[in-house]
C-alpha atoms as a PDB file:
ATOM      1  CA  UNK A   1      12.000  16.918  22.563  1.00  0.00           C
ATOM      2  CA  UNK A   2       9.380  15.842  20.180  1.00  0.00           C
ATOM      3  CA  UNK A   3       6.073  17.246  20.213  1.00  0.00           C
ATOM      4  CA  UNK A   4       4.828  13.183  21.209  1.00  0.00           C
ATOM      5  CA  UNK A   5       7.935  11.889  23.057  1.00  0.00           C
ATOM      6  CA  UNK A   6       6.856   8.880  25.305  1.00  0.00           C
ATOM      7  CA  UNK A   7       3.422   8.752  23.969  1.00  0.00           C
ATOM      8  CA  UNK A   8       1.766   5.279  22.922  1.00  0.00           C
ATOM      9  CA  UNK A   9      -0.407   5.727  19.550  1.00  0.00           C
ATOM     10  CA  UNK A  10      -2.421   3.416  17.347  1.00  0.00           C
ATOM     11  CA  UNK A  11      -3.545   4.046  14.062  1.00  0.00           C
ATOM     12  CA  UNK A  12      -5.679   2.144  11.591  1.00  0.00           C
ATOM     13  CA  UNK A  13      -4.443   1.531   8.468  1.00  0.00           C
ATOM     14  CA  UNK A  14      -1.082   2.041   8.471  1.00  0.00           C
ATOM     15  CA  UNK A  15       0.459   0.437   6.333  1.00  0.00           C
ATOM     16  CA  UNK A  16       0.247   2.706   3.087  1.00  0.00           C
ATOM     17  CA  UNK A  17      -0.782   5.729   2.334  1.00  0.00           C
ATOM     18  CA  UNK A  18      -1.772   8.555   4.909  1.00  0.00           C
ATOM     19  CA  UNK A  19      -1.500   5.937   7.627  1.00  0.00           C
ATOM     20  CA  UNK A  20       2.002   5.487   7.288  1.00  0.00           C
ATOM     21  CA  UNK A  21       3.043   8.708   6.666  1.00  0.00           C
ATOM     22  CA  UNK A  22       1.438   9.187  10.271  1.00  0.00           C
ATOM     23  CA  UNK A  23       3.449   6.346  11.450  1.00  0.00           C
ATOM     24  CA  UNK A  24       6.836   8.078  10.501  1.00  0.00           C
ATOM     25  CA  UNK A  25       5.898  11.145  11.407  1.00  0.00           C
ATOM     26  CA  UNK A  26       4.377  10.199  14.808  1.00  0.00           C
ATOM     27  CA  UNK A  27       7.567   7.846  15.778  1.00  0.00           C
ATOM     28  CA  UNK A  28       9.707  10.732  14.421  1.00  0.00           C
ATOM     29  CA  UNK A  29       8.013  13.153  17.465  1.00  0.00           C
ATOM     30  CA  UNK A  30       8.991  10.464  19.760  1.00  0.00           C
ATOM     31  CA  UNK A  31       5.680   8.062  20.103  1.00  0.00           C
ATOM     32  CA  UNK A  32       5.555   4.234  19.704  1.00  0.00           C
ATOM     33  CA  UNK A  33       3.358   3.187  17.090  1.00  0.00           C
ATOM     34  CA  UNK A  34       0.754   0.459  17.255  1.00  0.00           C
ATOM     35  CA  UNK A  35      -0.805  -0.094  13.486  1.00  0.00           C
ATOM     36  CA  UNK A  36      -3.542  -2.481  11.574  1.00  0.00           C
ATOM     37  CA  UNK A  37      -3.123  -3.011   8.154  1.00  0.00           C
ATOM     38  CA  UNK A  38      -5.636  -5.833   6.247  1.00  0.00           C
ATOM     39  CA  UNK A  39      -3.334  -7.166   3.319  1.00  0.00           C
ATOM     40  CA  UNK A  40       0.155  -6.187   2.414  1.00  0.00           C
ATOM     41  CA  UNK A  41       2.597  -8.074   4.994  1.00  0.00           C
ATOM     42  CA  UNK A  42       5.421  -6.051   3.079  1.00  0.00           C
ATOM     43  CA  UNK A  43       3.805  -2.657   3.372  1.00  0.00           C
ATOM     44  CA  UNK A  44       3.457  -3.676   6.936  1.00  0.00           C
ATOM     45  CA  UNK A  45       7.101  -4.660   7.428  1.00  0.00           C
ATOM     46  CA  UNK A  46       7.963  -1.443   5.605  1.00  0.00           C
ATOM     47  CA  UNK A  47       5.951   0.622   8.088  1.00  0.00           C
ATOM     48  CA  UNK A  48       7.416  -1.285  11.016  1.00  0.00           C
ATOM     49  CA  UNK A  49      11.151  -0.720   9.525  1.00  0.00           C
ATOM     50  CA  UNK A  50      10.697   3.098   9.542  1.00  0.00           C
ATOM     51  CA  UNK A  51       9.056   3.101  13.365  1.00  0.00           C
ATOM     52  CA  UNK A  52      11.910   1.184  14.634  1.00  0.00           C
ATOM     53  CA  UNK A  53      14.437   3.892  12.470  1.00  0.00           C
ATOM     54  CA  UNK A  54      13.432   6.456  15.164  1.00  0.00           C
ATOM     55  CA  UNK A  55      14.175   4.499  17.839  1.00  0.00           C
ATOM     56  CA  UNK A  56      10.577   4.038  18.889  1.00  0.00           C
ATOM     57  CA  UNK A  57       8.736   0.952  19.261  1.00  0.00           C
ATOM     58  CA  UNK A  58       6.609  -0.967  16.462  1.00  0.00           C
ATOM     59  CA  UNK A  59       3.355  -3.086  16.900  1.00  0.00           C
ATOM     60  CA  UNK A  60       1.787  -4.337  13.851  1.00  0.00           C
ATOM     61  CA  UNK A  61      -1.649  -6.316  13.525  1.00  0.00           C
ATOM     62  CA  UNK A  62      -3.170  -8.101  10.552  1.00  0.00           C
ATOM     63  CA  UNK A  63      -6.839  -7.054  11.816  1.00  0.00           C
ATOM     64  CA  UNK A  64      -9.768  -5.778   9.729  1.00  0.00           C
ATOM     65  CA  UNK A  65     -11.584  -2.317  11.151  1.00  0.00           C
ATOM     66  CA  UNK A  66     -14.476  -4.691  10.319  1.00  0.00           C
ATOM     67  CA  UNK A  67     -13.879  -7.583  12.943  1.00  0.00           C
ATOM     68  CA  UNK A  68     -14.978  -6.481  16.184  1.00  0.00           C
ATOM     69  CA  UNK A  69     -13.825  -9.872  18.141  1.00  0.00           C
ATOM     70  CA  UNK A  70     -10.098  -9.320  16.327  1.00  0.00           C
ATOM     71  CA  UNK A  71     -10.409  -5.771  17.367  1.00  0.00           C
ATOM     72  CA  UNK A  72     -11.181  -5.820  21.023  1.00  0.00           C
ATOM     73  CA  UNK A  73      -8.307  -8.649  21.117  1.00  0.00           C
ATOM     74  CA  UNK A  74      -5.905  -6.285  19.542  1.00  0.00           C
ATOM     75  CA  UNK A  75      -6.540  -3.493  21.331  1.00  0.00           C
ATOM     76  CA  UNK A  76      -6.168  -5.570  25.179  1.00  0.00           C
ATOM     77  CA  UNK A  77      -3.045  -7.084  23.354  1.00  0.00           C
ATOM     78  CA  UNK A  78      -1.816  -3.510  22.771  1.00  0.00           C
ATOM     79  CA  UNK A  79      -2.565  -1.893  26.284  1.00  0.00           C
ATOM     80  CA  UNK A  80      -1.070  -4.690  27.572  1.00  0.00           C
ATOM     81  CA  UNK A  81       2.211  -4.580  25.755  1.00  0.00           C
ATOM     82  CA  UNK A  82       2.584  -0.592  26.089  1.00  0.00           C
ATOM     83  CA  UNK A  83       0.734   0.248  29.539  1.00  0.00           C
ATOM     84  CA  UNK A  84      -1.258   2.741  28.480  1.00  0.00           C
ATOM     85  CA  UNK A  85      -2.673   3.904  25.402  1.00  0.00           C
ATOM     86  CA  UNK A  86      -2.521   7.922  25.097  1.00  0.00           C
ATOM     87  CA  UNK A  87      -3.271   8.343  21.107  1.00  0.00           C
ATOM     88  CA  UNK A  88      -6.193   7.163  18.467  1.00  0.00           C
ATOM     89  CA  UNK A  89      -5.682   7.905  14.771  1.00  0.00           C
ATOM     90  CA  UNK A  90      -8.699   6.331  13.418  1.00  0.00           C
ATOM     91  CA  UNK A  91      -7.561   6.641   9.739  1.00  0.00           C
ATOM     92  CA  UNK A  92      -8.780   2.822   7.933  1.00  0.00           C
ATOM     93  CA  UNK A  93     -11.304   3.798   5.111  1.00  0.00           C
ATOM     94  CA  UNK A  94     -12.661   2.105   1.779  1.00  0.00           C
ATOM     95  CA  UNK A  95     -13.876   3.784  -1.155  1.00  0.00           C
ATOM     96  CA  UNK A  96     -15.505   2.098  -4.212  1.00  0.00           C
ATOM     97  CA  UNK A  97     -15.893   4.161  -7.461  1.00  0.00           C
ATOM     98  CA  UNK A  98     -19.274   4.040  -7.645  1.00  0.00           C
ATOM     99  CA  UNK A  99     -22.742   5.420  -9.041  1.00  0.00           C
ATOM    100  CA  UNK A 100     -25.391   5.653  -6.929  1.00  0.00           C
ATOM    101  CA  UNK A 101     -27.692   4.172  -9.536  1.00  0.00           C
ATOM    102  CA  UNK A 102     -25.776   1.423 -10.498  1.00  0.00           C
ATOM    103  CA  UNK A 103     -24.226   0.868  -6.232  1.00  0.00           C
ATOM    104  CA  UNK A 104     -24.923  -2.134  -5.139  1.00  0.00           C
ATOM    105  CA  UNK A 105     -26.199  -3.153  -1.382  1.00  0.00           C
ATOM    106  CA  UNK A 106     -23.003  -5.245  -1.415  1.00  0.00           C
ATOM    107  CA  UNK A 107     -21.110  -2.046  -1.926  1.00  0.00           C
ATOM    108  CA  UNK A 108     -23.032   0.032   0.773  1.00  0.00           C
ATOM    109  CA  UNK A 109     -22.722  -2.436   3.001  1.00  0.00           C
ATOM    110  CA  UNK A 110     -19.250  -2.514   2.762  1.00  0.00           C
ATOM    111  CA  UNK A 111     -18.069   0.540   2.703  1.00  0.00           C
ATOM    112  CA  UNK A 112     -20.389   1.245   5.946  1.00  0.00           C
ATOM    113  CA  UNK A 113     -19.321  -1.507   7.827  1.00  0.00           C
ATOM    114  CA  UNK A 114     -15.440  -0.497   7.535  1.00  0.00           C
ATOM    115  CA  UNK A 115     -15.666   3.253   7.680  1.00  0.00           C
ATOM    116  CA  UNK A 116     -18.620   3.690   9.979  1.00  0.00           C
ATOM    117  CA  UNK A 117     -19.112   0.424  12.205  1.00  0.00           C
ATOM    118  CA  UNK A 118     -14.688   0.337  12.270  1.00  0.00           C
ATOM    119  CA  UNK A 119     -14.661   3.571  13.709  1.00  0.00           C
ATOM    120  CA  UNK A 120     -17.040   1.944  16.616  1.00  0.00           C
ATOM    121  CA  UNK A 121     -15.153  -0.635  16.783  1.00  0.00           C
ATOM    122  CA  UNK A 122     -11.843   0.080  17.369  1.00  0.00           C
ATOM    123  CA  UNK A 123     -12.904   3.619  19.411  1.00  0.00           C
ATOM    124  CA  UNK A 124     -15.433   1.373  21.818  1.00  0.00           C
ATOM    125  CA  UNK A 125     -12.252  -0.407  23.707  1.00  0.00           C
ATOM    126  CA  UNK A 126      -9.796   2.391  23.634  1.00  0.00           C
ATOM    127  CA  UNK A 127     -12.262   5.042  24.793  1.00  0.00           C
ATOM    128  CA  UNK A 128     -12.658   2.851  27.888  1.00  0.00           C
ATOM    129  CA  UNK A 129      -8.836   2.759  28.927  1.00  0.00           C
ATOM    130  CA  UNK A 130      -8.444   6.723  27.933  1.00  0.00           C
ATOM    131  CA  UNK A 131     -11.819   7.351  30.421  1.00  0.00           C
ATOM    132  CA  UNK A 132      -9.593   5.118  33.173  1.00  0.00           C
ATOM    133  CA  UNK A 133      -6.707   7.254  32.596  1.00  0.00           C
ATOM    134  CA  UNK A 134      -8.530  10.576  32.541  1.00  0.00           C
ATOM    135  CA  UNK A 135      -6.497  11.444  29.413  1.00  0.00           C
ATOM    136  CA  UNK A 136      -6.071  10.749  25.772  1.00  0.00           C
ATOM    137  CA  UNK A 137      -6.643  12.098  21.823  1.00  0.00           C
ATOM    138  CA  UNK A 138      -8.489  10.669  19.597  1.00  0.00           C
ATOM    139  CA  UNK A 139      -8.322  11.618  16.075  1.00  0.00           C
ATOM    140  CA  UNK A 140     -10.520  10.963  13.243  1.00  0.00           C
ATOM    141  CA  UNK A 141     -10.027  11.211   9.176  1.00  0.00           C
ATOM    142  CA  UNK A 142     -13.325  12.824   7.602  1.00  0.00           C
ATOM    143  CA  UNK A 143     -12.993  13.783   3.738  1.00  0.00           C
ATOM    144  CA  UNK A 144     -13.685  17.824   2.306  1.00  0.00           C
ATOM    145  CA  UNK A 145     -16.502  14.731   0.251  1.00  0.00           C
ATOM    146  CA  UNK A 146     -18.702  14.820   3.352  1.00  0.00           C
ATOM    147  CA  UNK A 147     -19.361  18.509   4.029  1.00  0.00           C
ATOM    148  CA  UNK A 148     -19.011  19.501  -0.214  1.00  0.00           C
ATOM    149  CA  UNK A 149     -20.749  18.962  -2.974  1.00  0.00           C
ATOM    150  CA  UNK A 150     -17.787  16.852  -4.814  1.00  0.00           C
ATOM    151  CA  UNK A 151     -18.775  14.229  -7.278  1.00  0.00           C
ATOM    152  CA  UNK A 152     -17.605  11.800  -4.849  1.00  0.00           C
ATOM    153  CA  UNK A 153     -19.520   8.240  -4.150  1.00  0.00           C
ATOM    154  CA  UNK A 154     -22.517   8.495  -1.956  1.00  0.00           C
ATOM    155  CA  UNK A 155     -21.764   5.803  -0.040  1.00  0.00           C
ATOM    156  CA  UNK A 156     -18.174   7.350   0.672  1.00  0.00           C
ATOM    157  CA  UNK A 157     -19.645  10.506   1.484  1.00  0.00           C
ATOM    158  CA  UNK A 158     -22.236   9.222   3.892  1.00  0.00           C
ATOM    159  CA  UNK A 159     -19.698   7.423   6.330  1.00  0.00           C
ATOM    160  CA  UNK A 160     -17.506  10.260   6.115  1.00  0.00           C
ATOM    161  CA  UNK A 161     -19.918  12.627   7.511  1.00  0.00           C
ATOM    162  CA  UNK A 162     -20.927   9.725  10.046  1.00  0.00           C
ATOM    163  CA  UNK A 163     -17.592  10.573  11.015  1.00  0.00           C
ATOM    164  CA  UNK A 164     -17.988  14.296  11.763  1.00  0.00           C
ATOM    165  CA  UNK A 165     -21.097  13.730  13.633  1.00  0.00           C
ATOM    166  CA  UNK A 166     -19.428  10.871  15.935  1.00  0.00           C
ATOM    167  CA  UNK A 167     -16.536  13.333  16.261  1.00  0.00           C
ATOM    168  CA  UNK A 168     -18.682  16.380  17.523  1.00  0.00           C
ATOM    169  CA  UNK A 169     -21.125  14.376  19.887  1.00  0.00           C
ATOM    170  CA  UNK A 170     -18.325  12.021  21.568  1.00  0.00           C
ATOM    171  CA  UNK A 171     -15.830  15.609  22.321  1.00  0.00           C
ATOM    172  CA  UNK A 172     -18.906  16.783  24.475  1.00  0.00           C
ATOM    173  CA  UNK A 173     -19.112  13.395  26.778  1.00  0.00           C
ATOM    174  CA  UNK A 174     -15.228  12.754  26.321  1.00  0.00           C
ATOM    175  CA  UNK A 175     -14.081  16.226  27.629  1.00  0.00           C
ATOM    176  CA  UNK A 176     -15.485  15.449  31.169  1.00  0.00           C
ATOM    177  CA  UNK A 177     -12.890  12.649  31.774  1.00  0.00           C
ATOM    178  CA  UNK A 178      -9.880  14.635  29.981  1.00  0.00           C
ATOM    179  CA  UNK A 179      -9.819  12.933  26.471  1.00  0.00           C
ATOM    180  CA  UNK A 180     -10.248  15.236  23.181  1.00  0.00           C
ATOM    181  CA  UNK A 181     -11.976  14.170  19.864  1.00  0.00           C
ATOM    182  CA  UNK A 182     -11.090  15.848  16.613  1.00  0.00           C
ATOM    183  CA  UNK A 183     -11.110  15.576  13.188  1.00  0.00           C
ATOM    184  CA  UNK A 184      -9.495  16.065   9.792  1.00  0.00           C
ATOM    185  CA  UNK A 185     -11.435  16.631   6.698  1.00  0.00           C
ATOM    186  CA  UNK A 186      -9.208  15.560   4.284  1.00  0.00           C
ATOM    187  CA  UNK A 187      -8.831  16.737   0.592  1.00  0.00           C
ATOM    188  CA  UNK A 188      -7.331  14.741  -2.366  1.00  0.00           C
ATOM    189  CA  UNK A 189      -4.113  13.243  -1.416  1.00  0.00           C
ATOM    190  CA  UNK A 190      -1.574  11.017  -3.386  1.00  0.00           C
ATOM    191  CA  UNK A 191      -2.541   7.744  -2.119  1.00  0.00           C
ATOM    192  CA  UNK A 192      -3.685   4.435  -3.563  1.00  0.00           C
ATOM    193  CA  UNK A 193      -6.797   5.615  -2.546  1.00  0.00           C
ATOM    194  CA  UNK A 194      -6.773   8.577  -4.793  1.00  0.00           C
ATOM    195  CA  UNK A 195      -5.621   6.412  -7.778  1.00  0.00           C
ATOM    196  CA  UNK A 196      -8.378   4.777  -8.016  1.00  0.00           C
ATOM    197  CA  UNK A 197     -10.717   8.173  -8.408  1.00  0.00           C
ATOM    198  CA  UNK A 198     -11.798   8.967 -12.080  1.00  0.00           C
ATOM    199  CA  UNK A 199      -9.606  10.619 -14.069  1.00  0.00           C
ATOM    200  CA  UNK A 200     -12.585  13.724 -14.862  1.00  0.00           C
ATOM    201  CA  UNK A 201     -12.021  14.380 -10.950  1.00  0.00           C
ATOM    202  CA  UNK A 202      -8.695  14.385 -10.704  1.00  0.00           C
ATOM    203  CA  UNK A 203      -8.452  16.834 -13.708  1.00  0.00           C
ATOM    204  CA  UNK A 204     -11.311  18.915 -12.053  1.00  0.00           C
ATOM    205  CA  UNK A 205      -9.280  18.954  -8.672  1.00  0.00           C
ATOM    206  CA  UNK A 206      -6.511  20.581 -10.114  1.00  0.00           C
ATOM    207  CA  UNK A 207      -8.441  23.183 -11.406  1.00  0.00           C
ATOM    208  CA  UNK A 208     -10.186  24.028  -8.327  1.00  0.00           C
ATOM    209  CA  UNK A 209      -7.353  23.670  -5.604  1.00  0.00           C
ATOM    210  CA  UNK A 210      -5.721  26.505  -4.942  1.00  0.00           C
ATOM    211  CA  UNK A 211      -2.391  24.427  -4.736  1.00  0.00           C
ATOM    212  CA  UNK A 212      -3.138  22.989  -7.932  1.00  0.00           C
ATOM    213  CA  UNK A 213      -2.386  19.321  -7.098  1.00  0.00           C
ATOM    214  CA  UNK A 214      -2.711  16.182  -4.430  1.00  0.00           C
ATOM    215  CA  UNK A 215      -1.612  16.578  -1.304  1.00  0.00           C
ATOM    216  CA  UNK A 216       1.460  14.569   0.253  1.00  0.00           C
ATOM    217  CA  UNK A 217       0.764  12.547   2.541  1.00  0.00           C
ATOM    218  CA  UNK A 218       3.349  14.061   5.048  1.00  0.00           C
ATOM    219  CA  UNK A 219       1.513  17.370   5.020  1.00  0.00           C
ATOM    220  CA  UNK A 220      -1.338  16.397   6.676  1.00  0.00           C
ATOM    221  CA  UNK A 221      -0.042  13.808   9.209  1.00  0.00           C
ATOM    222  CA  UNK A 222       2.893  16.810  10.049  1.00  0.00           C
ATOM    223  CA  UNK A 223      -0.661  18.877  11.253  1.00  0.00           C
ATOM    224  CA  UNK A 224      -2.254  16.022  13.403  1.00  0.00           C
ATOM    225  CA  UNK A 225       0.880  15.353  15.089  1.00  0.00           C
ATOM    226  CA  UNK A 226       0.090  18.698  16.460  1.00  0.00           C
ATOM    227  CA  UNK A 227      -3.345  18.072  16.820  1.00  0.00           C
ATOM    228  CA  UNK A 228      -2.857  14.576  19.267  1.00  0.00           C
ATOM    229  CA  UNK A 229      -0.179  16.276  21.179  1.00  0.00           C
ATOM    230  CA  UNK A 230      -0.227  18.266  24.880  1.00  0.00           C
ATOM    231  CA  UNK A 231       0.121  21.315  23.032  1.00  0.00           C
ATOM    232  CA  UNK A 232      -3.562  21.040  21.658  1.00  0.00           C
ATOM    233  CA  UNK A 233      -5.224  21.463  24.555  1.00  0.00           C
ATOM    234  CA  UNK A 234      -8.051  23.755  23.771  1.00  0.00           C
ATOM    235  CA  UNK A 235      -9.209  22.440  20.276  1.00  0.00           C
ATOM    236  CA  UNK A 236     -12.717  20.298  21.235  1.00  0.00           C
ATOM    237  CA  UNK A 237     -14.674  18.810  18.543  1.00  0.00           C
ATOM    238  CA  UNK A 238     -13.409  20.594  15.755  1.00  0.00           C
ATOM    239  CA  UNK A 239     -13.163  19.056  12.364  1.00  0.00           C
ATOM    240  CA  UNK A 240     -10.067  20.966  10.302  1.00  0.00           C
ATOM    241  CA  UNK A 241     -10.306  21.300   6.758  1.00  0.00           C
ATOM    242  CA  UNK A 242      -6.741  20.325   4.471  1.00  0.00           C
ATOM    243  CA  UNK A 243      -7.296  19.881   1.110  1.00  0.00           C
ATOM    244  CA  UNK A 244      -4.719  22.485  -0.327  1.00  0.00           C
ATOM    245  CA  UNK A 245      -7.370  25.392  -0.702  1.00  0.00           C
ATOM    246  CA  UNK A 246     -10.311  24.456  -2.822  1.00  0.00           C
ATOM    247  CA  UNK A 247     -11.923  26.615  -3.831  1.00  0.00           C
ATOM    248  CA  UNK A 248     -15.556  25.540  -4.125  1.00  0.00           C
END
């Protein structure tokens, strides 16, 4: 038995990256996958194609975190199709390489509005079918950028640490009706995401993690299978550090 065998899951952004490696790994430990992705139809396909390998079900949406009407659709469209819904990844983030001198509002804004008003948005309608059910895990991706000092973007950092303090105050209200909320603050991993961080940081990084390099996607999402499943069942608002050992 897998460690999420007949579980229903959704996770934002999902396509590339960290999302789908929590995709495979999560339909490898027996769960059908619901995903979002916002622009590759072939990364999406991709994803799909390695759900389906496990012999688990596949649901993909071409919805931004950012539309709360396409959201709230999606979501009823996905209860409906898989009954319940037992499993939140809330994983969709932007980044922008920027200074804070030089950011612009249009840059704030939207880095905000998909990392901070997403995670609203897609936990709003799901929270209220896990409170029905009296059961559920919800999941959320923080970065090591919003608890350290890293030379990271400010506007990055900031929603990232909006999502430790939504993580911490929701586990208190959620544990009364049998859902847990935790978190992941994530160091540098090999992602698209990571490509596009300056190449002073990257050199820096390997300096100053103890593993000496990214991580793999797999690693982490191999850690919040565990964390989503029945066998976490005393872990309440906790936001777990993997970012290879830094050292800082």
């Amino acid at each position: 038995m897998g460690l999420l065998d007949g579980k229903r899951a959704i996770i934002t952004g999902g396509s590339r990256g960290i999302g789908r490696a929590l995709c495979e790994v999560f339909a490898r430990e027996g769960a059908d996958i619901a995903f979002n992705y916002n622009v590759s139809e072939e990364r999406a396909a991709a994803t799909l194609d390695r759900i389906q390998s496990f012999g688990r079900r596949g649901l993909a949406f071409k919805v931004s975190v950012a539309n709360r009407p396409a959201v709230n659709k999606m979501v009823r469209e996905i209860h409906d199709d898989f009954g319940r819904i037992d499993i939140l990844v809330n994983n969709a983030a932007i980044n922008r390489g920027d200074n804070f001198a030089t950011m612009t509002e249009r840059a704030w804004d939207e880095v905000i509005e998909t990392n901070v008003n997403g995670l609203f948005n897609v936990t709003k309608p799901v929270y209220k079918h896990m409170l029905r059910q009296r059961a559920g895990h919800i999941l959320n991706l923080s970065s090591i950028g919003a608890v350290r000092a890293l030379p990271t973007a400010v506007h990055y950092a900031t929603s990232k640490a909006a999502v430790i303090g939504f993580t911490k105050c929701l586990s208190r209200e959620a544990s009364a009706f049998g859902v847990t909320v935790n978190a992941i603050a994530a160091g540098i991993f090999d992602t698209d995401l990571s490509d596009a961080l300056p190449d002073r940081l990257l050199e820096m990084h390997r300096l100053w993690c103890a593993k000496g390099r990214r991580g793999h996607p797999e690693e982490l999402a191999e850690f919040a299978a565990f964390m989503v499943s029945d066998r976490n069942s005393y872990m309440i608002g906790e936001v777990v550090t993997i970012d290879g050992g830094s050292i800082t």
